[in-house]
Every structure is written in structure tokens, then in C-alpha cells.
N, C-alpha and C. Protein backbone atom coordinates (compact mmCIF):
# COMPACT_ATOMS: atom_id res chain seq x y z
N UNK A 1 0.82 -1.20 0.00
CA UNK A 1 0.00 0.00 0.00
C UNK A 1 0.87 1.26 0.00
N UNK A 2 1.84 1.09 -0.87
CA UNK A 2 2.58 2.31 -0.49
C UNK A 2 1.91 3.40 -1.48
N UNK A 3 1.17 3.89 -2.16
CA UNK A 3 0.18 4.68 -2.42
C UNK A 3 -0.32 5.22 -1.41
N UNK A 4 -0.68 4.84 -0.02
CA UNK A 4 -1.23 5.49 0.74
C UNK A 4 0.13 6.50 1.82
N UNK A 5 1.22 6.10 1.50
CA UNK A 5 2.38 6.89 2.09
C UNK A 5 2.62 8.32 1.81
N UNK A 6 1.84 8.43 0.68
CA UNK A 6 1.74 10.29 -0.14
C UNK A 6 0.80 10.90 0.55
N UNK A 7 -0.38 10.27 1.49
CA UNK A 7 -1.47 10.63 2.18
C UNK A 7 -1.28 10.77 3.71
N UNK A 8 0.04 10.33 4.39
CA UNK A 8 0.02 10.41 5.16
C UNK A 8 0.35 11.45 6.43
N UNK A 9 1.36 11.67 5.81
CA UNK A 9 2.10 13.11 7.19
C UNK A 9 1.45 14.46 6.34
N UNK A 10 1.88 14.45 4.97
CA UNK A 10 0.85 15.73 4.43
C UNK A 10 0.04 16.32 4.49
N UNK A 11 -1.36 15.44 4.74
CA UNK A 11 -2.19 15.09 5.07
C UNK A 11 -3.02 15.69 6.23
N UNK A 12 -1.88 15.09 7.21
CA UNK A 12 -2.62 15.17 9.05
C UNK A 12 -1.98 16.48 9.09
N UNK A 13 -1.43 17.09 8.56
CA UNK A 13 -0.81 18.40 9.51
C UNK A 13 -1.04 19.40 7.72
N UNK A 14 -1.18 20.88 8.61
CA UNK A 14 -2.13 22.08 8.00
C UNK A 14 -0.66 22.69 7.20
N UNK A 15 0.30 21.93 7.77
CA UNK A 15 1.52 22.55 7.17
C UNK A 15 2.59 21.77 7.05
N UNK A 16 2.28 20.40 6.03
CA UNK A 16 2.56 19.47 5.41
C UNK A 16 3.33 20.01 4.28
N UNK A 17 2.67 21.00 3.79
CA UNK A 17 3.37 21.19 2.57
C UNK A 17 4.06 22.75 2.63
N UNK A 18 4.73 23.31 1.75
CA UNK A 18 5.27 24.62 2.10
C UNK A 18 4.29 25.63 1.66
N UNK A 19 3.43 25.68 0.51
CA UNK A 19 2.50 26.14 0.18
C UNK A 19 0.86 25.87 0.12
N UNK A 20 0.08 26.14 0.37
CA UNK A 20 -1.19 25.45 1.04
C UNK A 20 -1.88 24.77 1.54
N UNK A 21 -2.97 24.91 1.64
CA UNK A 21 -3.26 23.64 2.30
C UNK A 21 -3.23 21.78 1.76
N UNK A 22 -3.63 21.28 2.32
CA UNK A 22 -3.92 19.54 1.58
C UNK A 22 -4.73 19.44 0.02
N UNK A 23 -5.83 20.06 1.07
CA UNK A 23 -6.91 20.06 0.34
C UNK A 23 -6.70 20.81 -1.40
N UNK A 24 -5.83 21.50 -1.26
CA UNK A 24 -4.95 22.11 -2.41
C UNK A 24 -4.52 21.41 -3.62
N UNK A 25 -3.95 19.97 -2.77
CA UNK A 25 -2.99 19.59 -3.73
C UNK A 25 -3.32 18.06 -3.88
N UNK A 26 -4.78 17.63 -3.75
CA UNK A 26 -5.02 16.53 -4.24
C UNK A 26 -6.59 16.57 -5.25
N UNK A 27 -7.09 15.53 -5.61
CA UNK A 27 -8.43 15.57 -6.58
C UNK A 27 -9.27 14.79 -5.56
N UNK A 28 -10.21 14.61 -6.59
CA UNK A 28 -11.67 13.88 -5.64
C UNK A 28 -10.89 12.99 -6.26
N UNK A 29 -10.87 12.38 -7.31
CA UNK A 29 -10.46 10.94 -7.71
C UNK A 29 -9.41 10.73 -6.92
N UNK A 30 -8.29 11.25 -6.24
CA UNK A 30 -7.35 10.41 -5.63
C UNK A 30 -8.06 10.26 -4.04
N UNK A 31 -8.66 11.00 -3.58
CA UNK A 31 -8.99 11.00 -2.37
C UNK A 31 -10.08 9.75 -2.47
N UNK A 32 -10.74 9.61 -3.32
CA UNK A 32 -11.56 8.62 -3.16
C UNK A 32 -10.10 6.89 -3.48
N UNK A 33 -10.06 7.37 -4.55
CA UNK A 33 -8.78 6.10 -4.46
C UNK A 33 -8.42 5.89 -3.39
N UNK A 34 -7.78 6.63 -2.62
CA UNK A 34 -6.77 6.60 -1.03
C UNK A 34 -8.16 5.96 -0.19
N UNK A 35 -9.42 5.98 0.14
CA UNK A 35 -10.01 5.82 0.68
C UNK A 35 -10.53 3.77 -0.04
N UNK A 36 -10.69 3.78 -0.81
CA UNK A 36 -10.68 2.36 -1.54
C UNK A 36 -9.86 1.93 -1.25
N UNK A 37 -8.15 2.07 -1.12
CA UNK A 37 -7.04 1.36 -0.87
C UNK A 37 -7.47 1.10 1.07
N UNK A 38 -7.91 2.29 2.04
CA UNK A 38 -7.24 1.97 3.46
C UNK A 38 -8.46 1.35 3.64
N UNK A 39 -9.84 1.12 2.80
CA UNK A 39 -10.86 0.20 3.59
C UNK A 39 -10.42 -1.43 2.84
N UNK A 40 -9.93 -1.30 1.39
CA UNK A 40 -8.96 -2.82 1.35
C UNK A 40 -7.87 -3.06 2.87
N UNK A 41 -7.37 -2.51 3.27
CA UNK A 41 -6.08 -2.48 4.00
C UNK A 41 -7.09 -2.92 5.22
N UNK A 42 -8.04 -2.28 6.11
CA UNK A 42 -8.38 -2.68 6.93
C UNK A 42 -9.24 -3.63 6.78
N UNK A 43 -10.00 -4.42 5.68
CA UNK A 43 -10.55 -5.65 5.47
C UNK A 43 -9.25 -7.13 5.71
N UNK A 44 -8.24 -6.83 5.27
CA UNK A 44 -6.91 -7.22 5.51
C UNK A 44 -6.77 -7.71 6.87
N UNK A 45 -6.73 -6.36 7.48
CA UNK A 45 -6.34 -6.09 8.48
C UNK A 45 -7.36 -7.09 9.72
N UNK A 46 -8.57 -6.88 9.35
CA UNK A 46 -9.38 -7.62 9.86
C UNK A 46 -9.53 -8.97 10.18
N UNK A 47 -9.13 -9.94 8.74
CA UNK A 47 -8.75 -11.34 8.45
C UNK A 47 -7.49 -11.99 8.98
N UNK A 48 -6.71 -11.34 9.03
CA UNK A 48 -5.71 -11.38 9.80
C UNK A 48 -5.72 -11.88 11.17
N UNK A 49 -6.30 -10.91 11.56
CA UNK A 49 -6.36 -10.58 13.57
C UNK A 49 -7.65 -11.87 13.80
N UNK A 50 -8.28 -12.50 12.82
CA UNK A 50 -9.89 -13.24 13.15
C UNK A 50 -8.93 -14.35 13.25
């Protein structure tokens, strides 16, 4: 899942990047992607731990 590593520290903090905000510098299509990849990851995650 390293696709979701571009989402991460950027992300959580308002000053991730040097120039604006997050919300700036991504699309709906990737945000929805990133969100398809971490509910695969925690279905995973789930099967695992059962």
C-alpha cells in the first residue's frame, strides 16, 4: 500500500506542505482512491487478527 504513504504526514498536519493547504494539492479521484485502498487495508487487516 505504499500509495497510501503520499497521504500520510501531508495530510494530518495544516503545514505538510510549504505552500497550502492539503486540500490544495489533491483531486476527488485520488482522495476517493486513497479511501478504496485503506478500507482494502483494513478488510486485511481484519482477516488477519480473526
Amino acid at each position: 500500500m505504499r500509495i497510501l504513504d503520499q497521504y500520510y504526514i501531508p495530510t494530518r498536519y495544516p503545514n505538510g506542505f510549504d505552500v497550502g493547504a492539503p486540500m490544495d494539492y489533491y483531486t476527488e479521484k485520488q482522495a476517493k482512491g486513497a479511501i478504496e485502498y485503506a478500507e482494502d487495508l483494513i478488510e486485511f487487516v481484519k482477516r488477519e487478527v480473526e
